[in-house]
Protein backbone atom coordinates (compact mmCIF):
# COMPACT_ATOMS: atom_id res chain seq x y z
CA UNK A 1 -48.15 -59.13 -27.11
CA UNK A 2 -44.46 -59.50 -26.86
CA UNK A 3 -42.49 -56.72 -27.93
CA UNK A 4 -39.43 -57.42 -30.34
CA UNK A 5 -38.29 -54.33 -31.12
CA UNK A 6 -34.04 -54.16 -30.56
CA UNK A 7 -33.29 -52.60 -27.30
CA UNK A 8 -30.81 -49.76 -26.69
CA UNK A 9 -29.30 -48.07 -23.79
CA UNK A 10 -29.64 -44.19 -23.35
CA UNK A 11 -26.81 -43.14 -20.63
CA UNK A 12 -27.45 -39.26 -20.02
CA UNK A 13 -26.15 -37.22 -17.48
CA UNK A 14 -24.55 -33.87 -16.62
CA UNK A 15 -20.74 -32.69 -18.17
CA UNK A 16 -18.44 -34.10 -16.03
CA UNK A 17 -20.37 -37.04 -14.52
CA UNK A 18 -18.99 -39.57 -15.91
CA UNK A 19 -20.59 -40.75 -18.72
CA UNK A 20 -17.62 -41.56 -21.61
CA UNK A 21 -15.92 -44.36 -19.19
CA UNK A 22 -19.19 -45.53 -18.07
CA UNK A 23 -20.73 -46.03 -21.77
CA UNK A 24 -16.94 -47.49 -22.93
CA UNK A 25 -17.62 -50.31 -19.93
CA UNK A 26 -21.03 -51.02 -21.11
CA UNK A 27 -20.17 -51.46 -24.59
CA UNK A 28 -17.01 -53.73 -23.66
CA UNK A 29 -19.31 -55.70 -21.37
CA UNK A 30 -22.43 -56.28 -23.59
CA UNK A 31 -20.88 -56.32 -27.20
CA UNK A 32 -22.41 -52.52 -27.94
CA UNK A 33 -21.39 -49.54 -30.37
CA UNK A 34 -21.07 -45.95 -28.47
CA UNK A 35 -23.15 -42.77 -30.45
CA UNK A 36 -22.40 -40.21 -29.26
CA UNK A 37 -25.22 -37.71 -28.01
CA UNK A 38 -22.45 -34.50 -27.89
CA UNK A 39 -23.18 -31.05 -29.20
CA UNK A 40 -19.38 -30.94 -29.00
CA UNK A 41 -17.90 -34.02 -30.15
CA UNK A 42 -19.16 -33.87 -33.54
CA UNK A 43 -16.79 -30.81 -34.50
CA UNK A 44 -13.06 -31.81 -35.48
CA UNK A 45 -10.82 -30.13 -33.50
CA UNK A 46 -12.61 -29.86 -30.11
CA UNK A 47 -11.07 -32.34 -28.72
CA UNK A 48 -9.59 -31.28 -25.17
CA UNK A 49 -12.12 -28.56 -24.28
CA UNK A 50 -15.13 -30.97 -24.95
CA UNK A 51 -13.30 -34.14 -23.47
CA UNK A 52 -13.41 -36.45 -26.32
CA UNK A 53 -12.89 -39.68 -26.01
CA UNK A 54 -8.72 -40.59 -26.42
CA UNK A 55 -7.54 -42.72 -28.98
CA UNK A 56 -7.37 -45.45 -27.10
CA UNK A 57 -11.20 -45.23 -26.09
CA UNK A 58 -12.15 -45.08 -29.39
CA UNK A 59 -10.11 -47.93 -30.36
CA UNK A 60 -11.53 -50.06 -27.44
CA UNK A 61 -14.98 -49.75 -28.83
CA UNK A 62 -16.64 -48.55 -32.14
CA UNK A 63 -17.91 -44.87 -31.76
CA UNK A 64 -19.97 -43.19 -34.10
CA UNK A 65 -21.18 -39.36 -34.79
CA UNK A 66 -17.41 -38.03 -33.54
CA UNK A 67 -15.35 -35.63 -35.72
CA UNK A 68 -18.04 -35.62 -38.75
CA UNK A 69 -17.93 -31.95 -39.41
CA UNK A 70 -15.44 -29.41 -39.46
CA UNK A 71 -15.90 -26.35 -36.68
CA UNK A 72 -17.23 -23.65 -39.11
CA UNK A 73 -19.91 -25.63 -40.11
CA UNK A 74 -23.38 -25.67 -38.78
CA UNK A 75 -25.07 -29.05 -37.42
CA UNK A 76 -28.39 -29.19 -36.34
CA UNK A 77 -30.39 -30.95 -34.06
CA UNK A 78 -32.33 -32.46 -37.06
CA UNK A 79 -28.76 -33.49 -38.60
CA UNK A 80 -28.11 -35.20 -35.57
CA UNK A 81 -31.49 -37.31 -35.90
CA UNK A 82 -30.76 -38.47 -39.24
CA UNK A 83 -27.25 -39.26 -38.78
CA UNK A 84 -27.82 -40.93 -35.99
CA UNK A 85 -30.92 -43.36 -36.64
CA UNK A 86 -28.43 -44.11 -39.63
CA UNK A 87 -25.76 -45.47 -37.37
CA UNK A 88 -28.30 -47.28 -34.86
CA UNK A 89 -29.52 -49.24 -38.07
CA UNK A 90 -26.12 -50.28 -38.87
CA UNK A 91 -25.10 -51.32 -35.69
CA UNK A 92 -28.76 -52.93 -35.10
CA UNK A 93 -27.96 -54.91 -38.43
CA UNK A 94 -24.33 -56.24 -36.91
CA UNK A 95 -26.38 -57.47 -33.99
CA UNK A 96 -24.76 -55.30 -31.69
CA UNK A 97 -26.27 -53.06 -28.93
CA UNK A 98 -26.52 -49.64 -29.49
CA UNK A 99 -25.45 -47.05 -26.80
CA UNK A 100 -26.73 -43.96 -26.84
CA UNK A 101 -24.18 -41.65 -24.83
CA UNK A 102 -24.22 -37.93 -23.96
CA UNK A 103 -25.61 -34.99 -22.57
CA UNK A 104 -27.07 -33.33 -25.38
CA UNK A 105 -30.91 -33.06 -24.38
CA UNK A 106 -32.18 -31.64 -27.64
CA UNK A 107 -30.47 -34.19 -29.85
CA UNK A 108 -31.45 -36.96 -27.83
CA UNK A 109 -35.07 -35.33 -28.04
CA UNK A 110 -34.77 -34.73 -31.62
CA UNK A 111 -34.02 -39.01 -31.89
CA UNK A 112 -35.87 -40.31 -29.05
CA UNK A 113 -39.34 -38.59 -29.40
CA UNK A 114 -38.35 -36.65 -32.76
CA UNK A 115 -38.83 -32.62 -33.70
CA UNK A 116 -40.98 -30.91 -35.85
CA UNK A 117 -40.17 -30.08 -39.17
CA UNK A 118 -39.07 -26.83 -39.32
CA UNK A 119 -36.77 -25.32 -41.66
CA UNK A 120 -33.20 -25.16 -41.73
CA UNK A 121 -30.94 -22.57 -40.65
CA UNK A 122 -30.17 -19.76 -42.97
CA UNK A 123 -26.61 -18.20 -42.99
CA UNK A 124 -27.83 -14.78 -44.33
CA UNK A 125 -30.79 -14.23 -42.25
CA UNK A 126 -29.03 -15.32 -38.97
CA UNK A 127 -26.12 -12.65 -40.01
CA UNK A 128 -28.51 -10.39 -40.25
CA UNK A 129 -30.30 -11.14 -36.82
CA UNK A 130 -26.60 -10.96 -35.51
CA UNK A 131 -25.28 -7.55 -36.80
CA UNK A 132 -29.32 -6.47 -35.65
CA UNK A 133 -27.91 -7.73 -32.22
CA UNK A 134 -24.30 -5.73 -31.91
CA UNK A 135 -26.39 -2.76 -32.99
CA UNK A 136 -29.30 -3.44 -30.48
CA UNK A 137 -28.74 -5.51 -27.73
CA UNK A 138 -30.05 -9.60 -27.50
CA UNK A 139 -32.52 -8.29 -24.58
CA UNK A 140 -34.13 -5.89 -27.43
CA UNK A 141 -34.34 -9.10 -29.83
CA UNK A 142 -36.21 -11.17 -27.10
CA UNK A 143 -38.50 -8.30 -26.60
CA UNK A 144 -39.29 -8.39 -30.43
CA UNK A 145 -39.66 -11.96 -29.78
CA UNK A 146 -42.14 -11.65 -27.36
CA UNK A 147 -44.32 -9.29 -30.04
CA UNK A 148 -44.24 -12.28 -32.16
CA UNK A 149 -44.59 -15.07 -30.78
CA UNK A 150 -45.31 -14.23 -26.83
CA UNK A 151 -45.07 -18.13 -25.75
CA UNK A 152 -41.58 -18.73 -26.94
CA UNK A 153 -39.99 -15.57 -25.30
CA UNK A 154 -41.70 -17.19 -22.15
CA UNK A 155 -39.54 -20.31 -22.17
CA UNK A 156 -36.52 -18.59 -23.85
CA UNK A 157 -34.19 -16.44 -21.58
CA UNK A 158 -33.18 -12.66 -22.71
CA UNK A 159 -29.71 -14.08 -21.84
CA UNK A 160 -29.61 -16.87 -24.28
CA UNK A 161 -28.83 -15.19 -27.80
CA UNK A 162 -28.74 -18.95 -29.46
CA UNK A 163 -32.74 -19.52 -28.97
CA UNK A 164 -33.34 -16.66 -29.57
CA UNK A 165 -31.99 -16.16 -32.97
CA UNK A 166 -33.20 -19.66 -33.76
CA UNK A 167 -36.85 -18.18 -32.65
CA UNK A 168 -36.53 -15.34 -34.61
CA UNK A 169 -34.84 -17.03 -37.66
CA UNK A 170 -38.14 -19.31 -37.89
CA UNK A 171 -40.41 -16.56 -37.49
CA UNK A 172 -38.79 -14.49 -40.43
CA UNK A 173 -38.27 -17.40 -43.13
CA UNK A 174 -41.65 -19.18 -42.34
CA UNK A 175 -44.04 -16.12 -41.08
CA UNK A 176 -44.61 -18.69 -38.77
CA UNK A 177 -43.86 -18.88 -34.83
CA UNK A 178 -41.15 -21.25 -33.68
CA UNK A 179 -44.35 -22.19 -31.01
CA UNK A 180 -46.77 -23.62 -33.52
CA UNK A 181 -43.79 -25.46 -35.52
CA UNK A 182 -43.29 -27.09 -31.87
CA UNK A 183 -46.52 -27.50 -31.07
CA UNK A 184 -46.48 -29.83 -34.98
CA UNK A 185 -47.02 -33.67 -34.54
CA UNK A 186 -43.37 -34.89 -34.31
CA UNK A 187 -41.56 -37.78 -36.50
CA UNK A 188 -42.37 -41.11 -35.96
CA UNK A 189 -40.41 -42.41 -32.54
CA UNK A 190 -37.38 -44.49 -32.73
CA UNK A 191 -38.20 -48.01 -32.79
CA UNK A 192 -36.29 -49.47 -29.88
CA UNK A 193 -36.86 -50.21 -26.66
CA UNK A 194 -35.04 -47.78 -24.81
CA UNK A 195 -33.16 -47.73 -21.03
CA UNK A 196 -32.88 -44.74 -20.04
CA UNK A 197 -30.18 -44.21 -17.41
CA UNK A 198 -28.75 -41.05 -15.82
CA UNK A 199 -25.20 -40.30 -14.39
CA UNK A 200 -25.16 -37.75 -11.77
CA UNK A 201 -24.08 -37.30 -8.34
CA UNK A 202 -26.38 -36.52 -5.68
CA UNK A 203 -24.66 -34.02 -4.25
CA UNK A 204 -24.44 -30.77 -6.18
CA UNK A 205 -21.21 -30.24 -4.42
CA UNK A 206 -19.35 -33.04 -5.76
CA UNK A 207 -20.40 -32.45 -9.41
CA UNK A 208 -19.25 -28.52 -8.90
CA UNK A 209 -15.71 -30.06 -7.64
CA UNK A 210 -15.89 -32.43 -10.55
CA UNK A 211 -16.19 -29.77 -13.19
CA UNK A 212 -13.54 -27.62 -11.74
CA UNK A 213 -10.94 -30.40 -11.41
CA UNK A 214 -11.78 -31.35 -15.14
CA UNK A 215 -11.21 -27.59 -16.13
CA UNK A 216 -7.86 -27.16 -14.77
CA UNK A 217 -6.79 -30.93 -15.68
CA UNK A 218 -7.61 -29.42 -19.57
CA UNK A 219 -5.62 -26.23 -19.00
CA UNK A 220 -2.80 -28.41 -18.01
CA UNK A 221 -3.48 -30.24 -21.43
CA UNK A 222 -3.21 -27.52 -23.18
CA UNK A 223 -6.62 -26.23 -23.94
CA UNK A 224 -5.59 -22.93 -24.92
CA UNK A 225 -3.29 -24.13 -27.57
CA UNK A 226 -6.25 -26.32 -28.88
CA UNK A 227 -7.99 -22.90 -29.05
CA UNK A 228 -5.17 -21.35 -30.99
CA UNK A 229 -5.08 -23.74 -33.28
CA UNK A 230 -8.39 -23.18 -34.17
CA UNK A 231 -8.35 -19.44 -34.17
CA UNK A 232 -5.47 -20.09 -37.05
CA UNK A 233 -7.42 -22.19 -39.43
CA UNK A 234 -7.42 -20.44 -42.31
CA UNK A 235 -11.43 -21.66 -42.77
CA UNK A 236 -12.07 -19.97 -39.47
CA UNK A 237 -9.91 -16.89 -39.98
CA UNK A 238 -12.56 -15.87 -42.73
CA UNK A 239 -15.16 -16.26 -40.93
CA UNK A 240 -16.26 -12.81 -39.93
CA UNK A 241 -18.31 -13.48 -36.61
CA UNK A 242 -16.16 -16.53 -35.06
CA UNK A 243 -18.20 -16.25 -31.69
CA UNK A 244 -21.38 -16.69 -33.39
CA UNK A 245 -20.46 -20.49 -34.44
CA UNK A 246 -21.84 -23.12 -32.78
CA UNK A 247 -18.41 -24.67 -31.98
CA UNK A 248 -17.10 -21.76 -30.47
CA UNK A 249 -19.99 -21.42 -28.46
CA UNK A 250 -19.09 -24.78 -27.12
CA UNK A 251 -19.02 -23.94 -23.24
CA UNK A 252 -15.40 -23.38 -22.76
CA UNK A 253 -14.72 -22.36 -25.97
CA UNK A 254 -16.25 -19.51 -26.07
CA UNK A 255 -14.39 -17.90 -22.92
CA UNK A 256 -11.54 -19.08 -24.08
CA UNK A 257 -11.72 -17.66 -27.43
CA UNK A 258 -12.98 -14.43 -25.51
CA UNK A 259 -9.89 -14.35 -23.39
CA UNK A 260 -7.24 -15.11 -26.22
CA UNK A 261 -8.82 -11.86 -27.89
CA UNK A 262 -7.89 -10.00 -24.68
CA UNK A 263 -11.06 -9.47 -22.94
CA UNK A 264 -10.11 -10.53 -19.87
CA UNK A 265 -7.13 -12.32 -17.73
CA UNK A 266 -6.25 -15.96 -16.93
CA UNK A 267 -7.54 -15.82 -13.77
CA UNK A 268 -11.10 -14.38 -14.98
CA UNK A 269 -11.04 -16.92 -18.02
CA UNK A 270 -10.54 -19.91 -15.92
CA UNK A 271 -13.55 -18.25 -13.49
CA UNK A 272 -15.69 -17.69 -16.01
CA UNK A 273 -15.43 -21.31 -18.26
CA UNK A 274 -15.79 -22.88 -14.79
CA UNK A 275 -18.99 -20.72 -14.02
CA UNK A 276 -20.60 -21.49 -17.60
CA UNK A 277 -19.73 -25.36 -17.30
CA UNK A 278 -21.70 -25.69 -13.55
CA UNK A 279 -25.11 -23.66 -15.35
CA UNK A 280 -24.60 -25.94 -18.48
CA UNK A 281 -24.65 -28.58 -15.77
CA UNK A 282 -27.59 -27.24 -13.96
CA UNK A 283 -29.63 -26.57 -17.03
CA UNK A 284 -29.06 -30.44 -17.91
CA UNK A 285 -29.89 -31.43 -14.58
CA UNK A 286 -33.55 -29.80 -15.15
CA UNK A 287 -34.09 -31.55 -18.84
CA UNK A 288 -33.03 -34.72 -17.27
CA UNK A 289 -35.72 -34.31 -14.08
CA UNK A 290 -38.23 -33.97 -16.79
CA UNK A 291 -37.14 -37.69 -18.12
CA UNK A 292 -39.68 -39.60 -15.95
CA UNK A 293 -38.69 -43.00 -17.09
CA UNK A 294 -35.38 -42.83 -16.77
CA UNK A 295 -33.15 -44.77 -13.18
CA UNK A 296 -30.79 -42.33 -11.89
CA UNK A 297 -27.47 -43.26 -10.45
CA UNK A 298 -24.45 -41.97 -8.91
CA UNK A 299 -21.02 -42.16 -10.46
CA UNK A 300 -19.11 -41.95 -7.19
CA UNK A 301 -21.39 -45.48 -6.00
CA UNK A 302 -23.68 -46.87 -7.75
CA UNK A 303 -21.26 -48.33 -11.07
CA UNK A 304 -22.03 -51.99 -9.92
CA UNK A 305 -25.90 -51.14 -9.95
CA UNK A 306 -25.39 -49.48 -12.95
CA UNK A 307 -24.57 -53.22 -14.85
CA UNK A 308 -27.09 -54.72 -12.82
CA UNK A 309 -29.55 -52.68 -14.40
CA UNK A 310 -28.75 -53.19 -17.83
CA UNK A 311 -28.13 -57.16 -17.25
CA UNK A 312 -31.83 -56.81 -16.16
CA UNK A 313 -33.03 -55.24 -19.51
CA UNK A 314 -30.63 -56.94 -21.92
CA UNK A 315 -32.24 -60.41 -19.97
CA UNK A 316 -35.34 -59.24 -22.09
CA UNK A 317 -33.43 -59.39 -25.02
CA UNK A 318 -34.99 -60.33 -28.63
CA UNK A 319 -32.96 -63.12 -31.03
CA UNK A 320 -29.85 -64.84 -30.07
CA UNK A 321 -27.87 -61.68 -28.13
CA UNK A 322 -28.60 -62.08 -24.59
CA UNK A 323 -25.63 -62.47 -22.11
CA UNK A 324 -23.40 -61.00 -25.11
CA UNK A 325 -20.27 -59.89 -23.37
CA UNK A 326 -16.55 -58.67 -24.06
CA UNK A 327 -17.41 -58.21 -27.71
CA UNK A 328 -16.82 -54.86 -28.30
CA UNK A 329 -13.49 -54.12 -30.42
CA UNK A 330 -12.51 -52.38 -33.20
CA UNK A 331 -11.32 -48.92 -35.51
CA UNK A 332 -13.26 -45.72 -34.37
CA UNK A 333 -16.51 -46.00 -36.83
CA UNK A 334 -18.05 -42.72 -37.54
C-alpha cells in the first residue's frame, strides 16, 4: 500500500556541527519551514550564547518555536510536543516541507515517538527538592532516588541535579516512579514520514576545535553582556534560585552566570563553558548512535550528499510538491 503521509526532514546533530546553515539551505532549496528542535532557542534573550539564528536567517526562511517564552519560565519537553505538532500542521497545510532542526534529543523524542504522560512540573515541590539539595548534597538526592525507584538512579548520573529532581519531583506528586510513567504506552507517533539525518564530523577532534572556536567567536560578541543583561531583568532579579532555571542552565550560561557572581576568573570561565559544551556534545553523540534509521554525514564534506539525500526522499513525495525549490521566504513565524 502506498504511503501518503507528508514527509519531513529531521536534521540532528551535535552543538556546533553545523546544523542552522545546513537546515536554512534545505529550506531555501525545497520550499520548507525550519522548527526548531533547541532547548535554548525557545527562551528570549539567549541569543548569542545558544547561537540563534541572525536576523537575516530568520528572514531568509520561516522559523518557528524561537523566542516563545521568556527565560524565567519553565518549558517542558511535553510543551515542546504540542507546540510543535501545532506548527508542522500549519506548515503541512501551506504545502510546505517541514524541517525539523536541532539537537535537542528529548524534544525530538517527545515529537517523534512521543512521552508518557506524566505530570507537570511543580514550582513548590522542585524548591523544595532544591533547598533539600544546598542542605544535602545532589549525590545524597540520587541515593534517595535509588531507594525509590532503583532503575532510574541507574540511568541517571549523581552529577546531573536536572534528572534527578525531575525523578524525584514525579515520585513525590504521583507516589509513582518516574520508571513506570516511562515504561507507559507513549502518544500516538507523528504522522509523517520522517528523514532522519545527522550532522557530525567524524573526527572527534574537529568537532572539539569547532566548539572552542564558536566559544571564543561569542565572547568576542559579547556573550557576557548578553548574560548581564539577563542577570538585570527585573523578572529574573526576583527570582530567588537563578541557577536553578532551565535557561540559565543552558550550557554556557550557567558558567557564565557562575563567573559574573565571582566564582571563578576569565580564564577558568572560558575553560569550563568550553569543557561543558564538548560533554553536551558527547552526550548527544550517544542519543544520536541510538537513532538506527537515521544517514550520518559530515559537515566539513559531505554538504553535496547531504541534498542528494533529501532530493532522493522528497522524489517520493505525495501531491503536487516534488522538485519544489527556492520557495522559502518570508517574516520569522513563531
Amino acid at each position: 500500500m502506498h504511503d501518503t503521509r507528508p514527509l519531513a526532514i529531521a536534521l540532528m546533530g551535535p552543538t556546533a556541527s553545523g546544523k542552522t546553515a545546513a537546515a536554512l539551505a534545505l529550506a531555501r532549496r525545497w520550499g520548507g519551514e525550519i522548527v526548531s528542535v533547541d532547548s535554548a532557542l525557545v527562551y528570549r534573550g539567549l541569543d548569542i550564547g545558544a547561537a540563534k539564528p541572525d536576523r537575516a536567517m530568520l528572514a531568509a526562511a520561516p522559523h518557528h518555536l524561537i523566542d516563545i517564552c521568556d527565560p524565567w519560565q519553565a518549558y517542558s519537553a511535553a510543551d515542546f510536543a504540542r507546540d510543535a505538532r501545532a506548527a508542522i500542521d500549519g506548515i503541512v497545510a501551506r504545502g510546505r516541507l517541514p524541517i525539523l532542526a536541532g539537537g535537542t534529543g528529548l524534544y525530538f523524542r517527545s515529537l517523534l515517538t512521543g512521552l508518557s504522560q506524566m505530570p507537570q512540573a511543580d514550582p513548590q515541590v522542585r524548591a523544595r527538592l532544591a533547598a533539600e539539595a544546598d542542605a544535602r548534597g545532589w549525590p545524597a538526592l540520587h541515593a534517595e532516588l535509588a531507594r525509590v525507584d532503583p532503575v532510574a538512579a541507574a540511568r541517571i548520573h549523581a552529577t546531573d541535579p536536572q534528572r534527578i529532581q525531575r525523578a524525584l519531583e514525579v515520585y513525590r506528586l504521583t507516589g509513582r516512579p518516574i520508571s513506570e510513567w516511562q515504561a507507559m504506552p507513549p502518544p500516538p507517533r507523528l504522522p509523517l514520514r520522517v528523514l532522519k539525518l545527522v550532522l557530525a564530523p567524524r573526527a572527534r577532534a574537529v568537532l572539539h576545535a569547532r566548539i572552542e572556536r564558536r566559544f571564543d567567536a561569542m565572547l568576542a560578541d559579547g556573550f557576557l553582556d548578553e548574560v548581564r543583561a539577563l542577570r538585570a531583568m527585573p523578572e529574573m532579579t526576583r527570582v530567588a534560585r537563578p541557577l536553578d532555571l532551565p535557561a540559565v542552565r543552558a550550557v554556557g550560561y550557567r558558567q557564565a552566570w557562575e563567573h559574573l557572581d565571582g566564582r571563578w576568573g576569565a580564564a577558568e570561565f572560558r575553560e569550563r563553558a568550553i569543557h561543558a559544551t564538548r560533554q553536551l556534545a558527547k552526550r548527544q553523540l550517544t542519543w544520536l548512535r541510538g537513532e538506527l534509521d537515521a544517514r550520518w554525514f559530515d559537515p566539513e564534506s559531505d554538504a553535496g550528499r547531504v541534498d542528494e539525500a533529501v532530493a532522493v526522499f522528497l522524489s517520493h513525495r505525495p501531491g503536487d510538491h516534488n522538485g519544489l525549490q527556492d520557495t522559502a521566504s518570508g517574516p520569522k513565524a513563531v
